[in-house]
Protein backbone atom coordinates (compact mmCIF):
# COMPACT_ATOMS: atom_id res chain seq x y z
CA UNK A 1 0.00 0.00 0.00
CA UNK A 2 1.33 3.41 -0.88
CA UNK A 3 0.27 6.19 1.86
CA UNK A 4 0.28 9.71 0.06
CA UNK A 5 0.14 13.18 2.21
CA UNK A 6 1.11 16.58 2.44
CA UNK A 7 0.13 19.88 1.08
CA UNK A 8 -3.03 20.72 -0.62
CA UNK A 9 -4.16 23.16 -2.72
CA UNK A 10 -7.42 24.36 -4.40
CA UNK A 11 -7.18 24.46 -8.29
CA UNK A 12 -9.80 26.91 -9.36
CA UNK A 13 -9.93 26.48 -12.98
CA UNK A 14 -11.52 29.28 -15.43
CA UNK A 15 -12.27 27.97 -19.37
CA UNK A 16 -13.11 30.83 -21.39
CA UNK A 17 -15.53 30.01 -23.83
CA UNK A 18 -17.15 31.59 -27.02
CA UNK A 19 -20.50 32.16 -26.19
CA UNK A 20 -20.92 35.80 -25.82
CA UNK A 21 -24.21 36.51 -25.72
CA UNK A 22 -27.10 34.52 -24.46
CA UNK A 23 -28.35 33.47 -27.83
CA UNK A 24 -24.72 32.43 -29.17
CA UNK A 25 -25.28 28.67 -30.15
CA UNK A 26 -24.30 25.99 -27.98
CA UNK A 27 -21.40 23.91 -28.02
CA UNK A 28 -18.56 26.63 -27.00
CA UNK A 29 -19.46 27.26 -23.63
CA UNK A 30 -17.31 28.66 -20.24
CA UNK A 31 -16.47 26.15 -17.36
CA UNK A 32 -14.94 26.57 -14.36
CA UNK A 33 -14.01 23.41 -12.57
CA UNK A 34 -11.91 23.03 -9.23
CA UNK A 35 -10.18 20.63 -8.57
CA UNK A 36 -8.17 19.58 -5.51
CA UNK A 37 -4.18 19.65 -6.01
CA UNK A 38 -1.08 19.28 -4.63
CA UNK A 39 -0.52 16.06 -2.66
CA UNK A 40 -4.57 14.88 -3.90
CA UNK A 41 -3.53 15.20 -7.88
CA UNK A 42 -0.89 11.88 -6.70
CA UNK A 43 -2.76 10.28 -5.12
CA UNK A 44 -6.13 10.71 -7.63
CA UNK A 45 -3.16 9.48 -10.32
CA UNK A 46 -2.35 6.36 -8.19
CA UNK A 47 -5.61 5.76 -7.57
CA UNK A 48 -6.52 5.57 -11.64
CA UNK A 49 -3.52 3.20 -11.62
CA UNK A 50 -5.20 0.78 -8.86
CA UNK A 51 -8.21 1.88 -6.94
CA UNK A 52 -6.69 -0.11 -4.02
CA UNK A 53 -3.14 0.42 -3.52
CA UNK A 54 -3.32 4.27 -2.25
CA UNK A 55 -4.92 5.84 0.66
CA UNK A 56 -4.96 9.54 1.35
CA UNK A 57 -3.01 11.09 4.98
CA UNK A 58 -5.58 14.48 4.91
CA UNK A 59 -8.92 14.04 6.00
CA UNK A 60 -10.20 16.94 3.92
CA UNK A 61 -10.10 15.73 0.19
CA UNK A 62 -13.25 17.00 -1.76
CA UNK A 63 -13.29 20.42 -2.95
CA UNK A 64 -16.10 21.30 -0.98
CA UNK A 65 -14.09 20.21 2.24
CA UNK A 66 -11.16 23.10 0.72
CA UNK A 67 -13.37 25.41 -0.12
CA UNK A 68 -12.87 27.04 3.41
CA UNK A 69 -9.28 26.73 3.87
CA UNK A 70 -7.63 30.23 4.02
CA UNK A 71 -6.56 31.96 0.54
CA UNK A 72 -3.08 31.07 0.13
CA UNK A 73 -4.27 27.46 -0.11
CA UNK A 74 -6.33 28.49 -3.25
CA UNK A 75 -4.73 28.66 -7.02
CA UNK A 76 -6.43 30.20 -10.08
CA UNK A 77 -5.93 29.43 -13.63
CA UNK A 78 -7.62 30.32 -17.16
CA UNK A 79 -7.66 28.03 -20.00
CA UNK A 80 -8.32 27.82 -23.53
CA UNK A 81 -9.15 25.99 -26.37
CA UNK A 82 -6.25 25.84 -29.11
CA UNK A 83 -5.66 23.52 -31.90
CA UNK A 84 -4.34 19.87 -31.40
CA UNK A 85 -0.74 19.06 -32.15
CA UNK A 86 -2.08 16.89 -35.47
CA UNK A 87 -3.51 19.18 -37.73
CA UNK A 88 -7.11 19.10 -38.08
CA UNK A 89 -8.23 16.76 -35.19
CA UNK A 90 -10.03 18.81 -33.39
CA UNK A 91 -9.10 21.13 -30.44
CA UNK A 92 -8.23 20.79 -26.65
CA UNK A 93 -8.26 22.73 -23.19
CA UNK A 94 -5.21 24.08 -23.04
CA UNK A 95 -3.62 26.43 -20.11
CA UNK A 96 -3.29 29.88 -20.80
CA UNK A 97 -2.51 31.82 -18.09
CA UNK A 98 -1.62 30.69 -14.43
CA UNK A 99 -2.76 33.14 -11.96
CA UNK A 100 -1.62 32.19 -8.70
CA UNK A 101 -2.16 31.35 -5.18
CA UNK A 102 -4.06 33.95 -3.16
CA UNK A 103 -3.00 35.92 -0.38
CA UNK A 104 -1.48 34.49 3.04
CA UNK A 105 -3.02 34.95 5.88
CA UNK A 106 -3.66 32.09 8.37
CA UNK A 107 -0.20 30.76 9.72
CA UNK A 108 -1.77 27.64 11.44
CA UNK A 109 -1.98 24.73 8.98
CA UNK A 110 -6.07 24.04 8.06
CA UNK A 111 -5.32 19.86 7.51
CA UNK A 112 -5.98 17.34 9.18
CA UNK A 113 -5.46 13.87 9.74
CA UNK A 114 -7.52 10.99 8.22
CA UNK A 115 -8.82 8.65 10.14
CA UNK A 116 -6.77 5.61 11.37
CA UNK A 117 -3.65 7.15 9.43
CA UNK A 118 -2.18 5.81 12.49
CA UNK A 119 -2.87 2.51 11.94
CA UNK A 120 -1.53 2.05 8.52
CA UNK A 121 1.63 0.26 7.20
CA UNK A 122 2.66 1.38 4.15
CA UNK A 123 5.21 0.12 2.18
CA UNK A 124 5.79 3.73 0.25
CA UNK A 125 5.11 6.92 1.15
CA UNK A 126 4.70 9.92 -0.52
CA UNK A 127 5.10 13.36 1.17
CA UNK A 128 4.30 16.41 -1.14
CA UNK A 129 5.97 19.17 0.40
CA UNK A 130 4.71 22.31 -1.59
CA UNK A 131 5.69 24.96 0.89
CA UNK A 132 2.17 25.71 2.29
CA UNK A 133 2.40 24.85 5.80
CA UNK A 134 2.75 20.75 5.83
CA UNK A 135 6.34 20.05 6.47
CA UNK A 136 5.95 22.15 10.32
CA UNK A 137 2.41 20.49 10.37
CA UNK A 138 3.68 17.83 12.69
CA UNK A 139 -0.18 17.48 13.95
CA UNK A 140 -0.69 16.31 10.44
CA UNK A 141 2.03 13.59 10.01
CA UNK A 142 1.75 9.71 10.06
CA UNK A 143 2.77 8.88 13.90
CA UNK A 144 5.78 6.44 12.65
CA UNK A 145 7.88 9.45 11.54
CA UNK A 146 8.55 10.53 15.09
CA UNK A 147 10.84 7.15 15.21
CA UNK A 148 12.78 4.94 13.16
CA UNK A 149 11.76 4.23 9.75
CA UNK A 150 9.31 1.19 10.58
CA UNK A 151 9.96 -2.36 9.49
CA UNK A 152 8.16 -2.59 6.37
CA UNK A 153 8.40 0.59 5.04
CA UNK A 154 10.62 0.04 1.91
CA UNK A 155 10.72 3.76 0.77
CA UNK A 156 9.91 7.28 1.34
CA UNK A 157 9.03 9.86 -1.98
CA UNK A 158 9.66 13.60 -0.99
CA UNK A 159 8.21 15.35 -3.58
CA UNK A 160 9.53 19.22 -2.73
CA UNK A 161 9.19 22.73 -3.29
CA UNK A 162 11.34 25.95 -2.14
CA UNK A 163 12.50 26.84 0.21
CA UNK A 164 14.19 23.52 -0.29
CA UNK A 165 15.96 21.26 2.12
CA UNK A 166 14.73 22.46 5.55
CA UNK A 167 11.90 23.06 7.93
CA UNK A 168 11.34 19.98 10.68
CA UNK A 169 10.04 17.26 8.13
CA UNK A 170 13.45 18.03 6.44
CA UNK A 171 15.24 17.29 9.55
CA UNK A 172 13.27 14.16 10.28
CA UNK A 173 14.04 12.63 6.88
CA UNK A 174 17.83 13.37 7.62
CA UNK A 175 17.90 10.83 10.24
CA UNK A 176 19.79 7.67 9.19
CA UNK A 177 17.05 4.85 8.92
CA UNK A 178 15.02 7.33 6.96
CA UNK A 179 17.39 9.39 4.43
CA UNK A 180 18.96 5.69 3.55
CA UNK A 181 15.34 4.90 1.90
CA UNK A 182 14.63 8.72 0.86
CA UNK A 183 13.92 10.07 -2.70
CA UNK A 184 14.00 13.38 -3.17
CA UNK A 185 12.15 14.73 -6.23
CA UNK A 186 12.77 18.11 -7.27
CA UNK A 187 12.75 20.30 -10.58
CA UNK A 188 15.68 22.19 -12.17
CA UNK A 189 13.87 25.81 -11.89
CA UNK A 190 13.17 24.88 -8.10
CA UNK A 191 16.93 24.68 -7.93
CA UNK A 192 17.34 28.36 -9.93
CA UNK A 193 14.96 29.47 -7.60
CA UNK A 194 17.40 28.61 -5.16
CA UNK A 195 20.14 30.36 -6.64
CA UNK A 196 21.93 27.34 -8.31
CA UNK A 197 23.73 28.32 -12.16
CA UNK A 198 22.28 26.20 -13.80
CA UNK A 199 22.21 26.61 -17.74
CA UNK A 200 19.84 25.11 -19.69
CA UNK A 201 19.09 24.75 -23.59
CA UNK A 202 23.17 24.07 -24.52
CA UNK A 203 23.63 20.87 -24.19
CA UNK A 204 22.87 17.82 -21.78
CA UNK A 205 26.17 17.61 -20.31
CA UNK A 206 26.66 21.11 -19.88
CA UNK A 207 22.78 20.97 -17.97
CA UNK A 208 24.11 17.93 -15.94
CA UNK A 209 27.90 19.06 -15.17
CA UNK A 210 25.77 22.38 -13.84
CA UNK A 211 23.27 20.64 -11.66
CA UNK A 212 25.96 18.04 -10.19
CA UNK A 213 28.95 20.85 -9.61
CA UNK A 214 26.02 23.39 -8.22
CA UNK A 215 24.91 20.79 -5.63
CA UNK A 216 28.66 19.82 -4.18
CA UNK A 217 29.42 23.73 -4.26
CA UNK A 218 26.27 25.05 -2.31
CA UNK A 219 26.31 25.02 1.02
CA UNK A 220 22.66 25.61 1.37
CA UNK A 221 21.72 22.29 -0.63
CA UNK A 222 24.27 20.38 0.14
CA UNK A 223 22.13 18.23 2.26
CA UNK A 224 20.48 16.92 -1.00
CA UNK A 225 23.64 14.40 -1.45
CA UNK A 226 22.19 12.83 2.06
CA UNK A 227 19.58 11.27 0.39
CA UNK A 228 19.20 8.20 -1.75
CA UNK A 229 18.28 8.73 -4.36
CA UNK A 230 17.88 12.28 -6.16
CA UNK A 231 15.81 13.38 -9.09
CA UNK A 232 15.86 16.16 -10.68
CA UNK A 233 13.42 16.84 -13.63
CA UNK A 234 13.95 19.18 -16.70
CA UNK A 235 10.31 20.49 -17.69
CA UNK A 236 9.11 17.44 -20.18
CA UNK A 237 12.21 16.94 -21.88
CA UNK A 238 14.41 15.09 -19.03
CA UNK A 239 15.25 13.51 -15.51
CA UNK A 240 19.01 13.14 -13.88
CA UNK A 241 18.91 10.87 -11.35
CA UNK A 242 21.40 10.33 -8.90
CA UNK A 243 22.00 7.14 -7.25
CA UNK A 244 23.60 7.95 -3.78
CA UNK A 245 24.04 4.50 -1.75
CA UNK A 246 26.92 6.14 0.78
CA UNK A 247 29.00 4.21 2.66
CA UNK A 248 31.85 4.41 0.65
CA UNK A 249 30.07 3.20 -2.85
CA UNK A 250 30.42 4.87 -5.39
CA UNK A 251 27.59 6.99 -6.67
CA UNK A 252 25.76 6.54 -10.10
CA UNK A 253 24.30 9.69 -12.18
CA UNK A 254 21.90 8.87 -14.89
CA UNK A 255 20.01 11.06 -17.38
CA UNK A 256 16.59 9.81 -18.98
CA UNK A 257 16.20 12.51 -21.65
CA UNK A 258 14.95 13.59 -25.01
CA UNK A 259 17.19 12.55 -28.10
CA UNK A 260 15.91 15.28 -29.94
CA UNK A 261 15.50 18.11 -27.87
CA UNK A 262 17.32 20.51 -24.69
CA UNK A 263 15.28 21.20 -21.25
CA UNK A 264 12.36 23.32 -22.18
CA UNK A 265 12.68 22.97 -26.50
CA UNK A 266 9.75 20.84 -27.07
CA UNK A 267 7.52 23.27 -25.22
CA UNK A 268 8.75 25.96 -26.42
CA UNK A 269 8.15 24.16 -30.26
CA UNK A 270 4.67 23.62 -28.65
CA UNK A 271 4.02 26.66 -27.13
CA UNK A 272 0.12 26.10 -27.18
CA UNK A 273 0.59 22.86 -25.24
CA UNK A 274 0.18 24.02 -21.63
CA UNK A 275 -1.01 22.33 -18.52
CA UNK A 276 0.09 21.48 -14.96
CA UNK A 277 0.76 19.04 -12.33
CA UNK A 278 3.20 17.21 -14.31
CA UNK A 279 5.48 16.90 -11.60
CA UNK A 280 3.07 15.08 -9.63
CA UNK A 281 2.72 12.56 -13.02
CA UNK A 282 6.62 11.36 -12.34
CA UNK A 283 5.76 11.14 -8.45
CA UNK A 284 3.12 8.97 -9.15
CA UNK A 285 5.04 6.89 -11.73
CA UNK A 286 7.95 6.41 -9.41
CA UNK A 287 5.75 5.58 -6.44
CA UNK A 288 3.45 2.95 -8.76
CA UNK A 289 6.71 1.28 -10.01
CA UNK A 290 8.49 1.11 -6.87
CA UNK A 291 5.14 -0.51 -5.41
CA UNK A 292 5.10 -2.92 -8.10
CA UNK A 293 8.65 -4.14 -7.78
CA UNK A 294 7.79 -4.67 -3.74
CA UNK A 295 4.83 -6.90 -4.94
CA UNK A 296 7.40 -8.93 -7.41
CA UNK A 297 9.86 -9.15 -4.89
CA UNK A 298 7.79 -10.57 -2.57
CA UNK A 299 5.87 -13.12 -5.25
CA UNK A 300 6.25 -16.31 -6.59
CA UNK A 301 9.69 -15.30 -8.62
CA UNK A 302 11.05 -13.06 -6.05
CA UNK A 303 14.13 -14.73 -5.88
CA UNK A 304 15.08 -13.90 -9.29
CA UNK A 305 14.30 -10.18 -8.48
CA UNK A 306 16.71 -7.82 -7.38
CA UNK A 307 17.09 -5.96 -3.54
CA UNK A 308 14.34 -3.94 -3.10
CA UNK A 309 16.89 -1.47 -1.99
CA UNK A 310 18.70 -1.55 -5.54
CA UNK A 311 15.81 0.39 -7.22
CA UNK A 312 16.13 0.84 -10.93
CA UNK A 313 14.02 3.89 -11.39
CA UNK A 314 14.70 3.87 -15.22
CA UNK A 315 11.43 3.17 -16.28
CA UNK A 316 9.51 4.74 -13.71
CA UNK A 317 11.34 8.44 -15.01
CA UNK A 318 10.94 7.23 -18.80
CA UNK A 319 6.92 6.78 -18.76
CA UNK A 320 6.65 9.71 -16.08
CA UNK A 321 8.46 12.17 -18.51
CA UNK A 322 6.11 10.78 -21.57
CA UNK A 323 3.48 10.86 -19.63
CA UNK A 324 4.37 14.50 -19.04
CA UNK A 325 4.29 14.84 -22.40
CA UNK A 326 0.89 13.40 -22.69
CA UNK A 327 -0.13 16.07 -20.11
CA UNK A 328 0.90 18.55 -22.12
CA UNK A 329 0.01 17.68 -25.12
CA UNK A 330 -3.76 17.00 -24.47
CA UNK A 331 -4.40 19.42 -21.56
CA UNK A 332 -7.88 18.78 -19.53
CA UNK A 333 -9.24 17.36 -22.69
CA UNK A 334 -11.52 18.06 -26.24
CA UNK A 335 -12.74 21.55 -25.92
CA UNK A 336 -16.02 20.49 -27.36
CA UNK A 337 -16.93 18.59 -24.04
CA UNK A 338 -16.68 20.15 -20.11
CA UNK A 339 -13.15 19.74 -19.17
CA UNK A 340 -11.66 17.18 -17.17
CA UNK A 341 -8.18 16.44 -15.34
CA UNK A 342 -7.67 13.41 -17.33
CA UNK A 343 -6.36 10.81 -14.82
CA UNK A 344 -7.69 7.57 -16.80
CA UNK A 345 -5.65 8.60 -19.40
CA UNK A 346 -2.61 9.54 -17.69
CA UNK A 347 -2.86 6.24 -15.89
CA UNK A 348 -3.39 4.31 -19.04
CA UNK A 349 -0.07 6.10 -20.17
CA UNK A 350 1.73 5.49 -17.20
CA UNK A 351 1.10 1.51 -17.41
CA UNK A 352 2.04 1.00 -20.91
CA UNK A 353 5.70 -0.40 -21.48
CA UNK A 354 8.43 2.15 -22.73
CA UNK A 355 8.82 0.79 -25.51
CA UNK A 356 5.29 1.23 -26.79
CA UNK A 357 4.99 4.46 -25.95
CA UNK A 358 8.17 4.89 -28.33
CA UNK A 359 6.65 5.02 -31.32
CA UNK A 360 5.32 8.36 -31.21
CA UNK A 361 8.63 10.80 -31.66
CA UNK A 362 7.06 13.24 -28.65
CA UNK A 363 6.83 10.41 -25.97
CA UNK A 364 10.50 8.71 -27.33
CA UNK A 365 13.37 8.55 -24.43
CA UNK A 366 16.24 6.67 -24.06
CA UNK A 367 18.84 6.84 -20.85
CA UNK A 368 23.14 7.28 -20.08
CA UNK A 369 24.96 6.61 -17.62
CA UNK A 370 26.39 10.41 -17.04
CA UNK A 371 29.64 12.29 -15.62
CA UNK A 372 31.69 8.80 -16.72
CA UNK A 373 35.61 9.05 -16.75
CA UNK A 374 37.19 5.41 -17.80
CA UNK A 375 34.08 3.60 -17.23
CA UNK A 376 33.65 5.11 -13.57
CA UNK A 377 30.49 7.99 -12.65
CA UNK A 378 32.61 11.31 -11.19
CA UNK A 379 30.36 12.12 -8.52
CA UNK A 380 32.26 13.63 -5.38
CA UNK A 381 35.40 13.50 -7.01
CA UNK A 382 37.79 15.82 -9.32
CA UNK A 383 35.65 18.53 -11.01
CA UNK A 384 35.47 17.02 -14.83
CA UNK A 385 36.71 19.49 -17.67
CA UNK A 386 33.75 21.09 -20.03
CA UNK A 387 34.25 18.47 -23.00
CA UNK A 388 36.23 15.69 -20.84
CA UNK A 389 33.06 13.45 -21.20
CA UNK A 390 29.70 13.12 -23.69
CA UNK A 391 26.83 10.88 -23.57
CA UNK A 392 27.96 9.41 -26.75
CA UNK A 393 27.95 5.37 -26.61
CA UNK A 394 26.88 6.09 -22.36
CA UNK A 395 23.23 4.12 -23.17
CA UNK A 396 22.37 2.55 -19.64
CA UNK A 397 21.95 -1.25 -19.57
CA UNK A 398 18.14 -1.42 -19.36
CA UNK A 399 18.48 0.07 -23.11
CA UNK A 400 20.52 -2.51 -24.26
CA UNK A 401 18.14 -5.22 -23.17
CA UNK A 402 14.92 -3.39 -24.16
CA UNK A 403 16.27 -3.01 -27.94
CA UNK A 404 12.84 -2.50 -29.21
CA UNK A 405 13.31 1.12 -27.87
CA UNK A 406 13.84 3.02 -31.49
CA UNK A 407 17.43 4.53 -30.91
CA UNK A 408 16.86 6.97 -33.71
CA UNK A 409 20.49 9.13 -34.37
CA UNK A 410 21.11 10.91 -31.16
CA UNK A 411 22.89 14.30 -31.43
CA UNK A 412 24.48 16.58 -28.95
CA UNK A 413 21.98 19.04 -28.28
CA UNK A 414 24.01 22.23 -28.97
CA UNK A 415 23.36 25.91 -30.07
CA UNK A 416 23.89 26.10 -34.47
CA UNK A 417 26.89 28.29 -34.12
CA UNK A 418 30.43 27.75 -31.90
CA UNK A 419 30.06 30.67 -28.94
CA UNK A 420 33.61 31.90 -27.56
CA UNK A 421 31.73 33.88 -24.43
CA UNK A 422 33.43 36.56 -23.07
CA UNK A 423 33.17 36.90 -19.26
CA UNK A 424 33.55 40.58 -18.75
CA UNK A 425 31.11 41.51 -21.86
CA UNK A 426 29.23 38.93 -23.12
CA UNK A 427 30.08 38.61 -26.30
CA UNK A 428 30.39 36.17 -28.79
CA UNK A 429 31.67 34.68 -32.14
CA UNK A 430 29.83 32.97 -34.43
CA UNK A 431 30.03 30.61 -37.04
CA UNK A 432 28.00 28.06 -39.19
CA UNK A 433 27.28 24.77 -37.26
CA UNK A 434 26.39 21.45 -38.68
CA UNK A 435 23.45 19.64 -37.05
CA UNK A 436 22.98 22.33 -34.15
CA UNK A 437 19.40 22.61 -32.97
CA UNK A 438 19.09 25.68 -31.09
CA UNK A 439 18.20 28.82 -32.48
CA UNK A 440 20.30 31.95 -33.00
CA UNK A 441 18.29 33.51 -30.05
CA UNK A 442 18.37 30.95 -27.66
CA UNK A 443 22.33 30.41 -28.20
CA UNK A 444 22.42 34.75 -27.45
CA UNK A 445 20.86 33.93 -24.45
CA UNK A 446 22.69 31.46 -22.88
CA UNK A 447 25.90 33.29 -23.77
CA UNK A 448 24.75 36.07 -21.83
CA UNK A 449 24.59 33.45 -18.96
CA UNK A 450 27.67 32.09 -19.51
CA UNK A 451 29.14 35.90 -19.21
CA UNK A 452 27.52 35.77 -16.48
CA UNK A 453 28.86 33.14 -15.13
CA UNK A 454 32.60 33.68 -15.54
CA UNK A 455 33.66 30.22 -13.57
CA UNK A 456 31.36 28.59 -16.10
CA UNK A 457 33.28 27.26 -19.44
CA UNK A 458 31.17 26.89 -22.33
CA UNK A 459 31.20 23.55 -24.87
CA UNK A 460 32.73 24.36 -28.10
CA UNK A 461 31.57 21.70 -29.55
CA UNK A 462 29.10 21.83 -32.39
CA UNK A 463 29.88 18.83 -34.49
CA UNK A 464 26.79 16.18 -34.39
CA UNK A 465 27.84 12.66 -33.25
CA UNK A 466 27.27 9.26 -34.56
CA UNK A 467 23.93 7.92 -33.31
CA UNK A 468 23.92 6.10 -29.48
C-alpha cells in the first residue's frame, strides 16, 4: 500500500468560452471546474492506476471540504481551447494563463489527519511538500515518523518545493534509517529558484555538469547528497537521477532525456501545449513502479528479483516524462466537451511499457549513464573538464536489453553556431554549425549566462555525433 500526504491546494480552474451573448449557439461554452491539487492530484493518479493500492493522509479531500481553507491554499488558472498538435483533429483545453495562489493569511496549517492514518503500514510513502504549511504540520504527520523508519516501510518519496531542504520534516528525513530509503524529487527551476547556475538549452552535459557541480558547491543544498536517491526533472524533456548508496560506494548519475531536444525545446516548439501538475505525473510513476517491484519481490519469482533497496528507477522516469508529455500535449481534454483532469488517461499512459509508448517521436526517451571518466560515474570526485566526457555510446543497460526502444540518431543538443563567451562583456563569435538545434536567439541567451557566469566554461563543440 502506498500512503500519500502533504500539502493541498485548491485548483480553481476558469475555461473561457465563445458564447458571448445569451443566444450564441451551444457547443462553445465557459467552465470553471476546481479541482483539488497538490498532494490529492498523486494520489487521484495512483488511484486511476489501482483503486486499491493508495490511501490519502488528509482528512479533507473534496473540494467542498477546501473550499474554506484560508486563501493562500487556493490557485487560479484560465484556459483555452487551441488547436491539437495533429492538424485538423479537433481542439483541446489548453492552459493559458496561471494566476496564482491567493494571499497568506492564516499561519496555522487548516489539515488534518484521516482517520486511522495511524494505523496504517505502508510500504511507500509519498510526502508532497509544496511549501504551504505541511512540512511544520507535525499534527498532520503519520505517527511512525517521530521514530525509526518502521519495518516494512521500503521507501519514502519527498516530492519538494522551495525553500528547499529544511523546515522539521526536512530534519526528520535526515535521520539515518530514513534518508537511507529517501527520494527526493525536485525540478531544475526549483533549484534556480534557489540560486543554483544552472544553464539550460546548450547541451545535456553542460545541464548535468551544472546541476551536479552546483549541488557539491552550495552550502545551502548540500544536504540533497544525504539522500538516496535524487531526481531532478527538466520540464518534459528530461530527468538526472542520482543514485547515492553512501557508505563508501560509489555513486551513479543517470540522465533519462529527449534525443531530440534541450530542457524546455519541445515546449517551447509547442508553445500552445500548456497544462500542470506534471510533476506530480513522475511522483506517481515512481511511487506505482516502486510498489510494483515490492509486490514482485515478494511473489512467486522473487528470488530472481533484485534488492528492493537496488531500485532501478529507469522506467519509472521514462513513462513519467512521456506521460508529461501526454499532459501537455492533451491538456484537460476536447474543448467540445466540459473539461476534465484526465487521470484515466494519464494512468493508461503510465502503465504501458516504454517501448510502446516509443513510437510516437514526442513520448520517445532513451537513458546514459552520465559524468563517466574510464568507465567510472565522477560524482564527489575531481571537477570534470567542459568536454572531458559526452553521452555518446553512455546508453544505460536497461536500453541494451529493451532493444525495441527506437534509438533513432542521437545528437548533442548544442546551439547552431560555436560561442567563444566573453566573461567581462558577453560577447560572442559565431560561425556556421552542422546539425545544431538551437536557435540563434536561444544560443544569445545562454551566452549572456555564460558571461555571467565567468567560472562557467562553455562547450565548443558543435559537431553532431554518430547515433547512441
Amino acid at each position: 500500500m502506498i500512503l500519500v500526504t502533504g500539502d493541498v491546494v485548491l485548483d480553481h480552474n476558469v475555461y473561457e468560452g465563445g458564447r458571448l451573448e445569451p443566444n450564441a449557439p451551444s457547443g462553445n461554452g465557459s467552465y470553471y471546474l476546481p479541482i483539488p491539487g497538490g498532494a490529492m492530484l498523486i494520489y487521484e493518479l495512483l488511484k486511476a492506476l489501482d483503486p486499491k493500492c493508495a490511501r490519502f493522509g488528509i482528512e479533507q479531500t473534496a473540494h467542498e471540504q477546501l473550499q474554506s481553507w484560508p486563501h493562500q491554499f487556493h490557485a487560479q488558472a484560465l484556459w483555452h481551447a487551441v488547436d491539437n498538435l495533429e492538424k485538423k483533429t479537433g481542439r483541446h483545453w489548453a492552459l493559458e494563463r496561471y494566476l496564482g495562489y491567493g494571499e497568506p493569511k492564516e499561519k496555522e496549517y487548516p489539515g488534518k489527519p484521516a482517520p486511522g492514518l495511524d494505523t496504517l503500514l505502508p510500504r511507500v510513502v509519498v510526502l508532497d511538500d509544496g511549501g504551504l504549511g505541511f512540512r511544520d504540520a507535525e499534527s498532520c504527520w503519520p505517527a511512525f515518523l517521530a521514530g525509526e523508519r518502521p519495518v516494512g516501510l521500503e521507501w519514502v518519496i519527498l516530492k519538494m518545493s522551495r525553500p528547499l531542504a529544511c523546515g522539521k520534516l526536512w530534519t526528520t528525513l535526515m535521520r539515518d534509517s530514513w534518508r537511507k530509503r529517501l527520494i527526493v524529487i525536485v525540478s531544475a527551476d526549483q533549484l534556480r529558484r534557489e540560486g543554483l547556475l544552472v544553464a539550460g538549452g546548450l547541451s545535456w552535459e553542460t545541464t548535468v555538469d551544472d546541476i551536479v557541480e552546483e549541488l557539491e558547491s552550495n552550502h545551502a543544498l548540500r544536504a540533497l547528497e544525504q539522500c538516496r536517491h535524487l531526481i531532478v526533472t527538466m520540464r518534459s524533456d528530461a530527468a538526472l537521477w542520482l543514485d547515492q548508496p553512501g557508505d563508501g560506494e560509489s555513486a551513479h548519475c543517470q540522465l533519462v532525456f529527449d534525443r531530440k531536444c534541450c530542457e524546455g525545446e519541445w515546449q517551447e516548439t509547442n508553445k500552445d501545449c500548456q497544462a500542470y501538475g506534471y510533476q506530480s505525473t513522475i511522483t506517481a510513476s515512481v511511487a506505482w513502479r516502486l510498489s510494483e517491484a515490492i509486490k514482485a519481490k515478494e511473489g512467486p519469482d522473487g528470488e530472481k528479483k533484485p534488492p528492493v533497496d537496488e531500485a532501478d528507477l529507469t522506467v519509472a522516469l521514462t513513462t513519467g516524462l512521456s506521460t508529461m508529455r501526454l499532459l501537455l500535449k492533451n491538456g484537460h481534454g476536447p474543448a467540445e466537451k466540459p473539461p476534465e483532469f484526465p487521470f484515466p488517461e494519464a494512468a493508461k499512459h503510465l502503465k504501458v511499457k516504454p517501448e510502446l509508448n516509443g513510437k510516437k517521436p514526442e513520448f520517445a526517451f532513451t537513458s546514459a549513464e552520465v559524468r563517466c571518466r574510464d568507465g567510472r560515474c565522477q560524482i564527489g570526485g575531481p571537477t570534470l573538464d567542459p568536454g572531458e566526457w559526452t553521452i555518446l555510446g553512455l546508453v544505460s543497460p536497461w536500453h541494451i536489453t529493451h532493444d525495441k526502444v527506437p534509438l533513432e540518431p542521437a545528437r548533442r543538443v548544442e546551439r547552431p553556431c560555436s560561442i567563444t563567451a566573453t566573461s567581462n562583456s558577453g560577447s560572442c563569435s559565431r560561425t556556421p554549425a552542422l546539425g545544431g538545434i538551437r536557435s540563434a536567439k536561444r544560443a544569445n541567451k545562454s551566452a549572456g549566462i555564460f558571461a555571467r557566469w565567468p567560472h562557467r566554461s562553455m562547450p565548443s563543440s558543435t559537431k553532431p555525433t554518430s547515433p547512441l
